[in-house]
PDB file of N, CA and C in Angstrom:
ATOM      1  N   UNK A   1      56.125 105.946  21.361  1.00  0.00           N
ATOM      2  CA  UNK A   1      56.866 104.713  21.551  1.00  0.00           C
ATOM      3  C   UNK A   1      57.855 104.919  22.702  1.00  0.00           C
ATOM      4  N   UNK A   2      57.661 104.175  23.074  1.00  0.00           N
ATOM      5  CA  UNK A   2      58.983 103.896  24.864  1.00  0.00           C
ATOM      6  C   UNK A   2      60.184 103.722  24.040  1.00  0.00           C
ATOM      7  N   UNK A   3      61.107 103.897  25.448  1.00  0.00           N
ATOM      8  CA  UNK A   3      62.688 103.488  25.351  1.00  0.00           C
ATOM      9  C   UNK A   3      63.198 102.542  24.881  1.00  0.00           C
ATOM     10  N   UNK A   4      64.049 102.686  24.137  1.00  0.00           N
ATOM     11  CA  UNK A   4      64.721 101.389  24.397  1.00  0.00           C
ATOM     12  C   UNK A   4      65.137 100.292  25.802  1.00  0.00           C
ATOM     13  N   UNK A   5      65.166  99.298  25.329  1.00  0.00           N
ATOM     14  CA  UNK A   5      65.041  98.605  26.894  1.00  0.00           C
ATOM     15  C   UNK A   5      66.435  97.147  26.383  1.00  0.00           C
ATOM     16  N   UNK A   6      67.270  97.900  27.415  1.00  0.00           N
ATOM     17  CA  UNK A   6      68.921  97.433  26.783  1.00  0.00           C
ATOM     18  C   UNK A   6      69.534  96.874  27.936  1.00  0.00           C
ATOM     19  N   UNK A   7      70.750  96.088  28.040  1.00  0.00           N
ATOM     20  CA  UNK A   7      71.407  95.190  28.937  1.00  0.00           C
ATOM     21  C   UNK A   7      72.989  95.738  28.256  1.00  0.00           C
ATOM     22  N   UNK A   8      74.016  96.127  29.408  1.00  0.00           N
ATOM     23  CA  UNK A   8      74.917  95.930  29.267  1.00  0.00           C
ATOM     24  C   UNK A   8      76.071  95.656  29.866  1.00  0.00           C
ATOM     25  N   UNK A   9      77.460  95.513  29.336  1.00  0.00           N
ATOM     26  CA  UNK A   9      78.683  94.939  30.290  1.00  0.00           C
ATOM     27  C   UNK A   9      80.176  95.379  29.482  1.00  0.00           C
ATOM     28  N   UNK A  10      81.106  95.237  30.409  1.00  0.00           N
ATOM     29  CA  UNK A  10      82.350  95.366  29.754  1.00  0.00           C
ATOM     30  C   UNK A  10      83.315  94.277  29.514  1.00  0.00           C
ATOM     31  N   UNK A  11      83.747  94.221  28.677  1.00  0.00           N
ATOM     32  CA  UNK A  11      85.194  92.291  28.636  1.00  0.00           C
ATOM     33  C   UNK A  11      86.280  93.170  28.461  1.00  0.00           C
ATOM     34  N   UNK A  12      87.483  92.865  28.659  1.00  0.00           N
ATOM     35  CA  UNK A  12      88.261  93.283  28.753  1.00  0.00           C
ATOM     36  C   UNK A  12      89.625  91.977  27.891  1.00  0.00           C
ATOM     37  N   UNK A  13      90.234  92.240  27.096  1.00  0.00           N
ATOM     38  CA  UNK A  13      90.890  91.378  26.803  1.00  0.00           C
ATOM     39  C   UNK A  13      92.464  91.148  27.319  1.00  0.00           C
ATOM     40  N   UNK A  14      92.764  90.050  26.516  1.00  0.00           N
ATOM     41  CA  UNK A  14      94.396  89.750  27.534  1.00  0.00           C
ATOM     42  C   UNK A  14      95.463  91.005  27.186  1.00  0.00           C
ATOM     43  N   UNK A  15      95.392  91.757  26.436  1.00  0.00           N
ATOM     44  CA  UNK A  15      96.012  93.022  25.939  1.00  0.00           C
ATOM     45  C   UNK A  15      95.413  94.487  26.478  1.00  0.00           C
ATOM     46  N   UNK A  16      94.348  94.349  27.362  1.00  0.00           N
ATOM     47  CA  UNK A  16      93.687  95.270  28.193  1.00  0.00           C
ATOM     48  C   UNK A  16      92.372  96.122  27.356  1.00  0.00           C
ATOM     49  N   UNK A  17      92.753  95.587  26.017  1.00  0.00           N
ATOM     50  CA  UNK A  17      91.128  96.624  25.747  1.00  0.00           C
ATOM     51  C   UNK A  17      90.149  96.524  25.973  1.00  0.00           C
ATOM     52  N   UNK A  18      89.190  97.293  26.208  1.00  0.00           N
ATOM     53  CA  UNK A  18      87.838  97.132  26.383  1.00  0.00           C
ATOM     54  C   UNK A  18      87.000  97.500  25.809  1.00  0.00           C
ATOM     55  N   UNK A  19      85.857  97.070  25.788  1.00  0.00           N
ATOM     56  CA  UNK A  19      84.775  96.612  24.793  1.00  0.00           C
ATOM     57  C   UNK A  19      83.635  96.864  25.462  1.00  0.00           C
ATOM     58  N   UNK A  20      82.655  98.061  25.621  1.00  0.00           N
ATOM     59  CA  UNK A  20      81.567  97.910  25.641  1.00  0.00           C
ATOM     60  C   UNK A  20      80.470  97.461  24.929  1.00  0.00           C
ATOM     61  N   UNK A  21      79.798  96.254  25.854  1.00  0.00           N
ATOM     62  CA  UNK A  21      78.789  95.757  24.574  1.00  0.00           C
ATOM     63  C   UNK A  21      77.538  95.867  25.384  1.00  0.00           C
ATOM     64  N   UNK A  22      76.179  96.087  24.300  1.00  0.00           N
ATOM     65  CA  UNK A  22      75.239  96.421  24.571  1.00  0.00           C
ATOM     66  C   UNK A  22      73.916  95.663  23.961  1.00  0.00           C
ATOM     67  N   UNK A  23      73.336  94.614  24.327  1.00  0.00           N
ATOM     68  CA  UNK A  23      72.483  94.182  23.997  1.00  0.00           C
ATOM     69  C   UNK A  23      70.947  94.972  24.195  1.00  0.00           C
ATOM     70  N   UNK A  24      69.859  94.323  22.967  1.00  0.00           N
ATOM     71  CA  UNK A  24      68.871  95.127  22.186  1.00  0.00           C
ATOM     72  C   UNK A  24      68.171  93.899  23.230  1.00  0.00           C
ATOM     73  N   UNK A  25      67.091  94.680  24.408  1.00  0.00           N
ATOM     74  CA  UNK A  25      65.966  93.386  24.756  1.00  0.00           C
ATOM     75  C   UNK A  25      65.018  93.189  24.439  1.00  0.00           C
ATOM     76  N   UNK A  26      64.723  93.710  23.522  1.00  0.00           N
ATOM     77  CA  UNK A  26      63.423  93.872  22.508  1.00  0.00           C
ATOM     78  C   UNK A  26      62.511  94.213  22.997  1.00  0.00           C
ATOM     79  N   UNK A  27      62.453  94.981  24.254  1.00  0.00           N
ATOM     80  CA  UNK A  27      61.259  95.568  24.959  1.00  0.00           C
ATOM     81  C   UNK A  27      59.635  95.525  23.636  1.00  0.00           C
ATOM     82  N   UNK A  28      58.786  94.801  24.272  1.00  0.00           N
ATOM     83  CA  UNK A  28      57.157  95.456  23.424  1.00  0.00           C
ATOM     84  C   UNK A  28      56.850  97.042  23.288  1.00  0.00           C
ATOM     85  N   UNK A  29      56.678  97.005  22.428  1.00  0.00           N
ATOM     86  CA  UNK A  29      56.272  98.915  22.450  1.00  0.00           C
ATOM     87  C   UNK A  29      57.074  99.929  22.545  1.00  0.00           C
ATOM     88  N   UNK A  30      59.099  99.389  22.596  1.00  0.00           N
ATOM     89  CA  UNK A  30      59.832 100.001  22.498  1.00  0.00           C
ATOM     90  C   UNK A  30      60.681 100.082  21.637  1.00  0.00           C
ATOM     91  N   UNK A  31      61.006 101.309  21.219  1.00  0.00           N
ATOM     92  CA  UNK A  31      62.362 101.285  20.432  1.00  0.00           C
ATOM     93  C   UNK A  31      63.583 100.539  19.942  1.00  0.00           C
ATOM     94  N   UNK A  32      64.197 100.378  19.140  1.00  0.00           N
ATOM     95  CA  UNK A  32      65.345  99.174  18.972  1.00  0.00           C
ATOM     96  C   UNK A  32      66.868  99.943  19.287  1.00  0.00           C
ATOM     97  N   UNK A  33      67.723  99.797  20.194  1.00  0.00           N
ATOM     98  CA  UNK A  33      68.753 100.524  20.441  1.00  0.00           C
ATOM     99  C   UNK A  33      68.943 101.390  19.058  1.00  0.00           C
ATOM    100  N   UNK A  34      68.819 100.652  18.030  1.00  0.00           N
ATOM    101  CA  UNK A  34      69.205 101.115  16.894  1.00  0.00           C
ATOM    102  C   UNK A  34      68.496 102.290  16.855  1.00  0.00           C
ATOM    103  N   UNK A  35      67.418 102.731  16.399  1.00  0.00           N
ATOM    104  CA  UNK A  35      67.098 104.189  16.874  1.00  0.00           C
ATOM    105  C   UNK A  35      66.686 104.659  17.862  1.00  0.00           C
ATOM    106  N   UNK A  36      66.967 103.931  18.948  1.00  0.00           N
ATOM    107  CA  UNK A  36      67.148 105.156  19.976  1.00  0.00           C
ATOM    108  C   UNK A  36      68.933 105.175  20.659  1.00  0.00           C
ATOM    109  N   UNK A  37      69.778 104.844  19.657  1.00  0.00           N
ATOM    110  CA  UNK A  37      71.057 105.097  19.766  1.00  0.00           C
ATOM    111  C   UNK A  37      72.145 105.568  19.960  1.00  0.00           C
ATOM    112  N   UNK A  38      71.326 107.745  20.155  1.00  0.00           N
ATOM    113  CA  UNK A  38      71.780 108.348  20.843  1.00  0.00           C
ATOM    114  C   UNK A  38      71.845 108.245  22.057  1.00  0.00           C
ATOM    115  N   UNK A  39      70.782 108.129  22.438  1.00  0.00           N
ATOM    116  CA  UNK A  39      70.239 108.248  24.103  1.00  0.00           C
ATOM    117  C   UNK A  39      70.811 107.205  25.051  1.00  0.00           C
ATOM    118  N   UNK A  40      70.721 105.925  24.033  1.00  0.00           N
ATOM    119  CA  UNK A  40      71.648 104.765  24.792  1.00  0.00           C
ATOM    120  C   UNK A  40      72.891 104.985  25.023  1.00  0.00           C
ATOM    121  N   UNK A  41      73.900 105.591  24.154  1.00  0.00           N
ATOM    122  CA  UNK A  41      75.244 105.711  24.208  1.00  0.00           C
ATOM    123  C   UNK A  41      75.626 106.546  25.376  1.00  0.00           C
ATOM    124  N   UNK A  42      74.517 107.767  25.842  1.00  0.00           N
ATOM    125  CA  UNK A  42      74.726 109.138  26.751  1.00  0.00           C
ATOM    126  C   UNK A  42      74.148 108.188  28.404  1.00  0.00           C
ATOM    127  N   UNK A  43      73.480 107.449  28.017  1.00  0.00           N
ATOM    128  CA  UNK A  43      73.253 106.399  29.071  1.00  0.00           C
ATOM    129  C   UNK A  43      74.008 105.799  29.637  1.00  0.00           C
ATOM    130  N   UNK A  44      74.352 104.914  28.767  1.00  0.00           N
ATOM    131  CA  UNK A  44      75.449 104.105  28.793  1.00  0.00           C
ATOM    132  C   UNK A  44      76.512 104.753  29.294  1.00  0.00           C
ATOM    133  N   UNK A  45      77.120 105.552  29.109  1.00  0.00           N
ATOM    134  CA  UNK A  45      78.573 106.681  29.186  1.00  0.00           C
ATOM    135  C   UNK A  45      78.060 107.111  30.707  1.00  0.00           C
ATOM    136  N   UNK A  46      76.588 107.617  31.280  1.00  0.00           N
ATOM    137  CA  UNK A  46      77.005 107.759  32.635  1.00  0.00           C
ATOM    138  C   UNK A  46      77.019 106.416  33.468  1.00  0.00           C
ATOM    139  N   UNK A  47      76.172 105.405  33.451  1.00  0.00           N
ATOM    140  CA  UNK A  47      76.166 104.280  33.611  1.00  0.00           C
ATOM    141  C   UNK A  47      78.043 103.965  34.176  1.00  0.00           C
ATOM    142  N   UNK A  48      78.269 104.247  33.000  1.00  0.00           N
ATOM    143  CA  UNK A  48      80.053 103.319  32.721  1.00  0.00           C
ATOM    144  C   UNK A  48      81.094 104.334  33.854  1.00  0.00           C
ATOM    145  N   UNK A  49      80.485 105.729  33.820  1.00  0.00           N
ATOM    146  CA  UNK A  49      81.008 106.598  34.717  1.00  0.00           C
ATOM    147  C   UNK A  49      82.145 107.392  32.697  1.00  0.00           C
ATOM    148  N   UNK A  50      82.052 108.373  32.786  1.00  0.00           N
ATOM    149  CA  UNK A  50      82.382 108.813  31.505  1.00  0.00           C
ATOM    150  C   UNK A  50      84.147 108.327  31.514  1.00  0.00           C
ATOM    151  N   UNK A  51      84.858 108.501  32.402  1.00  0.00           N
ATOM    152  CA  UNK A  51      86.060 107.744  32.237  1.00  0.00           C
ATOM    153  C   UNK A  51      86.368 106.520  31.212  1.00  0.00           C
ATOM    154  N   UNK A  52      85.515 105.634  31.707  1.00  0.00           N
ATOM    155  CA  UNK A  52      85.445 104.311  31.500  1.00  0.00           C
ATOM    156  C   UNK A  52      85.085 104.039  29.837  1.00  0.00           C
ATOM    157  N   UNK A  53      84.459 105.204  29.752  1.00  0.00           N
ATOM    158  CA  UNK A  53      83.361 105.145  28.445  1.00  0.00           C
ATOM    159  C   UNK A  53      84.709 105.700  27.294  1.00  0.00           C
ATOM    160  N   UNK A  54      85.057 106.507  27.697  1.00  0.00           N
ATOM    161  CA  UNK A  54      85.859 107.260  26.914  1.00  0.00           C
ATOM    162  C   UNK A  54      87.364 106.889  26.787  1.00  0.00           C
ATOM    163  N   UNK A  55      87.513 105.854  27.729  1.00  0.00           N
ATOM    164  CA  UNK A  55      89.105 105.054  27.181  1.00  0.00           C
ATOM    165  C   UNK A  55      88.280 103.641  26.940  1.00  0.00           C
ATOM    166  N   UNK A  56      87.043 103.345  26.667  1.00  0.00           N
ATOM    167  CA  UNK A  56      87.480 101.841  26.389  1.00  0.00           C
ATOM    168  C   UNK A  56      87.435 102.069  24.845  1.00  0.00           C
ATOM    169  N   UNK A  57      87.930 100.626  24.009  1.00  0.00           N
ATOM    170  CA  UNK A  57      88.228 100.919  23.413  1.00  0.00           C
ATOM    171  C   UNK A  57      87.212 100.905  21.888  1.00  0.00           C
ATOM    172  N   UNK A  58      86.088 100.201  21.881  1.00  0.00           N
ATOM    173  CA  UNK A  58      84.838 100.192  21.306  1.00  0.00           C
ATOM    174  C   UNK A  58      84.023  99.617  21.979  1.00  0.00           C
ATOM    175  N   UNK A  59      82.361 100.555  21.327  1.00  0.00           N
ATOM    176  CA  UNK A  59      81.322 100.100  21.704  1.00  0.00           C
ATOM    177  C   UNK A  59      80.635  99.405  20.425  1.00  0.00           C
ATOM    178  N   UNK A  60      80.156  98.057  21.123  1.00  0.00           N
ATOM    179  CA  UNK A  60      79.471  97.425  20.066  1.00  0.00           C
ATOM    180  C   UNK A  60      78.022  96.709  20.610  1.00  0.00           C
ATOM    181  N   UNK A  61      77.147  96.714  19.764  1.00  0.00           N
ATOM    182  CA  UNK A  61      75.975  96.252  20.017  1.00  0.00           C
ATOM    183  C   UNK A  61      74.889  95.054  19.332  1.00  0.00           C
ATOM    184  N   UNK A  62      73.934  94.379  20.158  1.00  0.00           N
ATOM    185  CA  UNK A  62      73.755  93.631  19.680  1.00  0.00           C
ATOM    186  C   UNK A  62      72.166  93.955  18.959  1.00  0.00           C
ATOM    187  N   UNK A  63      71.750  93.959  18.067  1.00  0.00           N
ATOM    188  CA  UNK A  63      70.624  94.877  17.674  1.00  0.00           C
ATOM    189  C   UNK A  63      69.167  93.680  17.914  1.00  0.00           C
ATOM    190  N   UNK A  64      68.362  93.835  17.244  1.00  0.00           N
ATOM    191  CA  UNK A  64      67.415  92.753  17.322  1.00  0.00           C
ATOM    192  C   UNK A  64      66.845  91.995  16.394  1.00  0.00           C
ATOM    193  N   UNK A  65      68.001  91.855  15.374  1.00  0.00           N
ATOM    194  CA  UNK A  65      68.150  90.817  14.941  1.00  0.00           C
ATOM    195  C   UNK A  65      69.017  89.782  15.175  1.00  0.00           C
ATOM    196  N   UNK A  66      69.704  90.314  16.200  1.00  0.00           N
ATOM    197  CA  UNK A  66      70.781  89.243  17.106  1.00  0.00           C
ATOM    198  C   UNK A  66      72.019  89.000  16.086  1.00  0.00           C
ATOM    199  N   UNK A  67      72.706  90.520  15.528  1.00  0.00           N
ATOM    200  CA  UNK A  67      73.431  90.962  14.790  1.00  0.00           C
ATOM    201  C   UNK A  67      74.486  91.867  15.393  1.00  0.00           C
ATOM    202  N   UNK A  68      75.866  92.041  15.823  1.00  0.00           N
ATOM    203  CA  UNK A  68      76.240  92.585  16.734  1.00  0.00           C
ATOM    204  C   UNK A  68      77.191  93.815  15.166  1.00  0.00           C
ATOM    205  N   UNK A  69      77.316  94.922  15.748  1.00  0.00           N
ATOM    206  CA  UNK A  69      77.663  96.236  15.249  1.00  0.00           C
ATOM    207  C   UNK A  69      78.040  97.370  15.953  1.00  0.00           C
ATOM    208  N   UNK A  70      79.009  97.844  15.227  1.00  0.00           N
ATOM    209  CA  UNK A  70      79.734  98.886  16.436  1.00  0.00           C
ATOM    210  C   UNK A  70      78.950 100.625  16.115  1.00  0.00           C
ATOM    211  N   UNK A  71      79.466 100.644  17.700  1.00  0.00           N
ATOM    212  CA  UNK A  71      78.473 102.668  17.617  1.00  0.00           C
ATOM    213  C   UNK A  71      79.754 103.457  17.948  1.00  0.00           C
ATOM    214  N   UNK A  72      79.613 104.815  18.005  1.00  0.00           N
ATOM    215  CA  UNK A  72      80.749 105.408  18.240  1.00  0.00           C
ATOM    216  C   UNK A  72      79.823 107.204  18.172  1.00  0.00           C
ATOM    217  N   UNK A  73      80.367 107.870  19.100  1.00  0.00           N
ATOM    218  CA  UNK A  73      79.696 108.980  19.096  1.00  0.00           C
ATOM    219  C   UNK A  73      80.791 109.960  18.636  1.00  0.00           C
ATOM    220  N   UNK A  74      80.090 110.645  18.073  1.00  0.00           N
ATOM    221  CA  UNK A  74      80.345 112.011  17.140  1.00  0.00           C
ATOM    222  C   UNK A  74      81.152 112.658  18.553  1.00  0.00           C
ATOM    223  N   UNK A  75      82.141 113.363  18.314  1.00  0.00           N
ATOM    224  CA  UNK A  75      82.641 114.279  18.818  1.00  0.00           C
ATOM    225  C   UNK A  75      82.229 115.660  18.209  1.00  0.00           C
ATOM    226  N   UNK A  76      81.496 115.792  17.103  1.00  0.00           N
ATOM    227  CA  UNK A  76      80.908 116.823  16.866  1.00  0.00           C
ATOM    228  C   UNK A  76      79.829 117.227  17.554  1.00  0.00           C
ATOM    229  N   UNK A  77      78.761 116.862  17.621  1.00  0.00           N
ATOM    230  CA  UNK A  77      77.867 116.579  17.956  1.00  0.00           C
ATOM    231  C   UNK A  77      77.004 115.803  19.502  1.00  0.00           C
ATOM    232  N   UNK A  78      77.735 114.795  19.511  1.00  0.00           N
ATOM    233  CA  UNK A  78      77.377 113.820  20.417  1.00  0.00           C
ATOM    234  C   UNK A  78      76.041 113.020  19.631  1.00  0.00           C
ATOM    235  N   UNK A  79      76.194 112.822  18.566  1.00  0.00           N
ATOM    236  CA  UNK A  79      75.345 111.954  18.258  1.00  0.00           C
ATOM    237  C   UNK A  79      76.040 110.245  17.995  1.00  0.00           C
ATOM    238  N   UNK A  80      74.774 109.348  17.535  1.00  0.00           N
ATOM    239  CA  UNK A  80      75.526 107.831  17.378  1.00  0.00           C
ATOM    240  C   UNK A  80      75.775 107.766  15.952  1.00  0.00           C
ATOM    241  N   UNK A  81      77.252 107.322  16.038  1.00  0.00           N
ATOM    242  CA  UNK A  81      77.665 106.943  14.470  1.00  0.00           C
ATOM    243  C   UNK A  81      77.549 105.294  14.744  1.00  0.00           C
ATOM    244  N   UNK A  82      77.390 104.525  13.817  1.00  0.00           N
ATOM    245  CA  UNK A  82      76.896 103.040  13.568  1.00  0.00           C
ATOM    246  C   UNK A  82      78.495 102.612  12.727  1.00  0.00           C
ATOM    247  N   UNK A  83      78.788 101.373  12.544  1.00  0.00           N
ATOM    248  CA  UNK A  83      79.524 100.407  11.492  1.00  0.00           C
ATOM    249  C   UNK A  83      79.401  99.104  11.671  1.00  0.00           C
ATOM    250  N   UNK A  84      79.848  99.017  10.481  1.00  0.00           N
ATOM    251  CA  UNK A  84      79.484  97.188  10.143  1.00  0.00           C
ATOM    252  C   UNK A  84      80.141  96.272  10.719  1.00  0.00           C
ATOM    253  N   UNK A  85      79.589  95.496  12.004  1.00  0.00           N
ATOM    254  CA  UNK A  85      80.795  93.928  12.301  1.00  0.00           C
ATOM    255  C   UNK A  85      80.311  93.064  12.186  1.00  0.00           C
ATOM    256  N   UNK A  86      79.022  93.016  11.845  1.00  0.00           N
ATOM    257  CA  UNK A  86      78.200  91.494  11.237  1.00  0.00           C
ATOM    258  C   UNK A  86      78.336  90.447  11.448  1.00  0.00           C
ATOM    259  N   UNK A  87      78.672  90.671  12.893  1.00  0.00           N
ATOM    260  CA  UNK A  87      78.834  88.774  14.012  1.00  0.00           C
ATOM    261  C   UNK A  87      77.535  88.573  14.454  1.00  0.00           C
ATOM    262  N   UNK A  88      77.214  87.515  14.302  1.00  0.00           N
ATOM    263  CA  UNK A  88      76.934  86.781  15.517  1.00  0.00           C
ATOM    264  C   UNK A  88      76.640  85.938  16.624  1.00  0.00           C
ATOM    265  N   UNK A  89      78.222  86.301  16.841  1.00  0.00           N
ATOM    266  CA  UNK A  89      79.040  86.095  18.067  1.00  0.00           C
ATOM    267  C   UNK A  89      79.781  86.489  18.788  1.00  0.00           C
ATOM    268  N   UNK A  90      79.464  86.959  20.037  1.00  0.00           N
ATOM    269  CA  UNK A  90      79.918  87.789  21.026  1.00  0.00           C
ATOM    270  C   UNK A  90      81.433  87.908  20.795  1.00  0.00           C
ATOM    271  N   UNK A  91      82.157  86.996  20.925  1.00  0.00           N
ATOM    272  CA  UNK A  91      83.900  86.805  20.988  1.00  0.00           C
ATOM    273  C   UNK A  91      84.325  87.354  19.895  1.00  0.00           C
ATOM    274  N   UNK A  92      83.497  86.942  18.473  1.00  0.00           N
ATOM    275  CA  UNK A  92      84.196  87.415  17.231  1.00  0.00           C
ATOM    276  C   UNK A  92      83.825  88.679  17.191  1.00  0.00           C
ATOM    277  N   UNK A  93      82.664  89.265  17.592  1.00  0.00           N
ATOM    278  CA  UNK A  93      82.170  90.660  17.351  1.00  0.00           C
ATOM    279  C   UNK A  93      83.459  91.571  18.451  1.00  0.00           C
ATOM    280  N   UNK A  94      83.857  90.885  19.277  1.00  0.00           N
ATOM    281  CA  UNK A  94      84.812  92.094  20.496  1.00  0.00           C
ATOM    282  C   UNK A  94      85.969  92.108  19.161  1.00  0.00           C
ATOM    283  N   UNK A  95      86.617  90.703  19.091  1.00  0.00           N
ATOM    284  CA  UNK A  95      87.652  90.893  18.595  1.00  0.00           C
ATOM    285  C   UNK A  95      87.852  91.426  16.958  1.00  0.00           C
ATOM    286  N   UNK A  96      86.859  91.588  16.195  1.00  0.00           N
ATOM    287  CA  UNK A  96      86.653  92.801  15.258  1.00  0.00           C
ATOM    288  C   UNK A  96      86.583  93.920  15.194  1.00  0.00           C
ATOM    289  N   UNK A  97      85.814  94.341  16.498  1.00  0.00           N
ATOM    290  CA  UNK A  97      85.837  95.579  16.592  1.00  0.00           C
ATOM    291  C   UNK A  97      86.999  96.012  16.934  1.00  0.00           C
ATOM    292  N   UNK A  98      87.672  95.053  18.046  1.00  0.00           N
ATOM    293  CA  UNK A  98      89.289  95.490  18.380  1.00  0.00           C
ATOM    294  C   UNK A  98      90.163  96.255  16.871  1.00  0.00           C
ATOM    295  N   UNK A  99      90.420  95.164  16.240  1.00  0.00           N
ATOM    296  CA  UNK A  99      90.614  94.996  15.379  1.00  0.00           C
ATOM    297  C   UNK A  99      90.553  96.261  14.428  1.00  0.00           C
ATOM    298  N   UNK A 100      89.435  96.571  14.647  1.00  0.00           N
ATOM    299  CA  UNK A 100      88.859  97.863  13.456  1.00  0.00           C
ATOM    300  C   UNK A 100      89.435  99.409  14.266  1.00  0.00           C
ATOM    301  N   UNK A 101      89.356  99.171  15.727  1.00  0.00           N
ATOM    302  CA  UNK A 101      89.900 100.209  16.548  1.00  0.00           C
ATOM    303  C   UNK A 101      91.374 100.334  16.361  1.00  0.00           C
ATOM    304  N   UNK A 102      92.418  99.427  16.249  1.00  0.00           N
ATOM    305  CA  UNK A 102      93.291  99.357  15.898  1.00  0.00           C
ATOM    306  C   UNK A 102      93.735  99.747  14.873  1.00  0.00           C
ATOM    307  N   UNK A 103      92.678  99.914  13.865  1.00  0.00           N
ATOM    308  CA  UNK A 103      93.279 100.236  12.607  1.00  0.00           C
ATOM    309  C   UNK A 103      93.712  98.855  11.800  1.00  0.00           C
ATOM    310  N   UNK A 104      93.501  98.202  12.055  1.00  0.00           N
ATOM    311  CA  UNK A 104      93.869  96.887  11.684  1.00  0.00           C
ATOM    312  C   UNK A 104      92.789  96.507   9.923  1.00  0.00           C
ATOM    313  N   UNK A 105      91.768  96.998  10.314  1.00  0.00           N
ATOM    314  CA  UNK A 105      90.570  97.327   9.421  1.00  0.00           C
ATOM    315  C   UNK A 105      89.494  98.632   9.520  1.00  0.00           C
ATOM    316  N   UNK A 106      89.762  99.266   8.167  1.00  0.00           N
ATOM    317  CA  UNK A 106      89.202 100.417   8.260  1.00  0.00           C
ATOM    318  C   UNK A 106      88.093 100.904   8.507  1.00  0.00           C
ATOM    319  N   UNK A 107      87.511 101.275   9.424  1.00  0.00           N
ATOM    320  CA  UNK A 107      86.457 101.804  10.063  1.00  0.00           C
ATOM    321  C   UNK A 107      85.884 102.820   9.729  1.00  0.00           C
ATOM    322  N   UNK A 108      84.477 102.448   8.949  1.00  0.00           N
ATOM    323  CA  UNK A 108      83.396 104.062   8.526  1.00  0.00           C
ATOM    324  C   UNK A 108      81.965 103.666   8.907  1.00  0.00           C
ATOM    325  N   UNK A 109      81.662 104.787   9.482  1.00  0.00           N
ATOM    326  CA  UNK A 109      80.284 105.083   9.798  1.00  0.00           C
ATOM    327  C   UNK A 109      79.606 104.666   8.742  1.00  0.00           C
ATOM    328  N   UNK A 110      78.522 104.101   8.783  1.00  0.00           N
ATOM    329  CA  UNK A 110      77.482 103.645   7.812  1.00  0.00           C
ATOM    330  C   UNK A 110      76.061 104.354   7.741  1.00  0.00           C
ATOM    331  N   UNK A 111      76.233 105.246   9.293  1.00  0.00           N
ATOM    332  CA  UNK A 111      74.960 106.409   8.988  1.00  0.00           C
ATOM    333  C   UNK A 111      75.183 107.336   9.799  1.00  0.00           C
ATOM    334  N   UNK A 112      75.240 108.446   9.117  1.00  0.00           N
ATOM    335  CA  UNK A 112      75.165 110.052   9.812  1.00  0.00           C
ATOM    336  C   UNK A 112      74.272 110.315  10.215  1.00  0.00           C
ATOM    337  N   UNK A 113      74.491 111.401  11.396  1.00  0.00           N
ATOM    338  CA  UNK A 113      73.419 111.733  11.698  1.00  0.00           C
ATOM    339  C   UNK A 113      72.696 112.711  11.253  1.00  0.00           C
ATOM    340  N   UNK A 114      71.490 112.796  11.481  1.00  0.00           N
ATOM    341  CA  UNK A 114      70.256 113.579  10.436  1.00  0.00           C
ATOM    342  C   UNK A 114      70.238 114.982  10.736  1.00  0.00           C
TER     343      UNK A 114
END
């Protein structure tokens, strides 16, 4: 099975955080960001230039069920940790995840890696 085949961008809000988001293009015959989620994130991160990657302030994605959810990589490891933001809608999905980055709402991985 091929790559994932993904689209992405940064928003930035009126308080300066940023939000990488990453849409799922449902490539035929390819992978769903969702498992291939490592590889996207290490992508993504040179893509963004690792600076960029590593102060913004969450990454969230849109999977293919057109369900947006945040990733976050292991500092152990470098693998993708997943959590729940169950928008979807672009605006509400940034500003949840903000939200959850903040501490505002508590944030847990929903799958380890294997």
């Amino acid at each position: 099975m091929n790559r994932s085949i993904y689209s992405h961008h940064i928003v930035t809000d009126a308080d300066g955080h940023r939000v990488i988001i990453i849409y799922d293009q449902n490539g035929p015959s390819c992978k769903t960001v969702t498992n291939d989620a490592d590889l996207v994130l290490q992508d993504v991160r040179d893509a963004v230039a690792k600076t960029n990657f590593d102060e913004a302030t969450a990454v969230i994605y849109r999977d293919s069920e057109s369900i947006f959810d945040g990733l976050m990589m292991s500092a152990r490891d470098q693998t993708a940790l997943f959590y729940s933001i169950g928008e979807t809608d672009e605006n509400r999905a940034v500003v949840r995840a903000i939200q959850l980055a903040r501490g505002t709402h508590e944030k847990r991985p929903t799958q380890e890696p294997m």
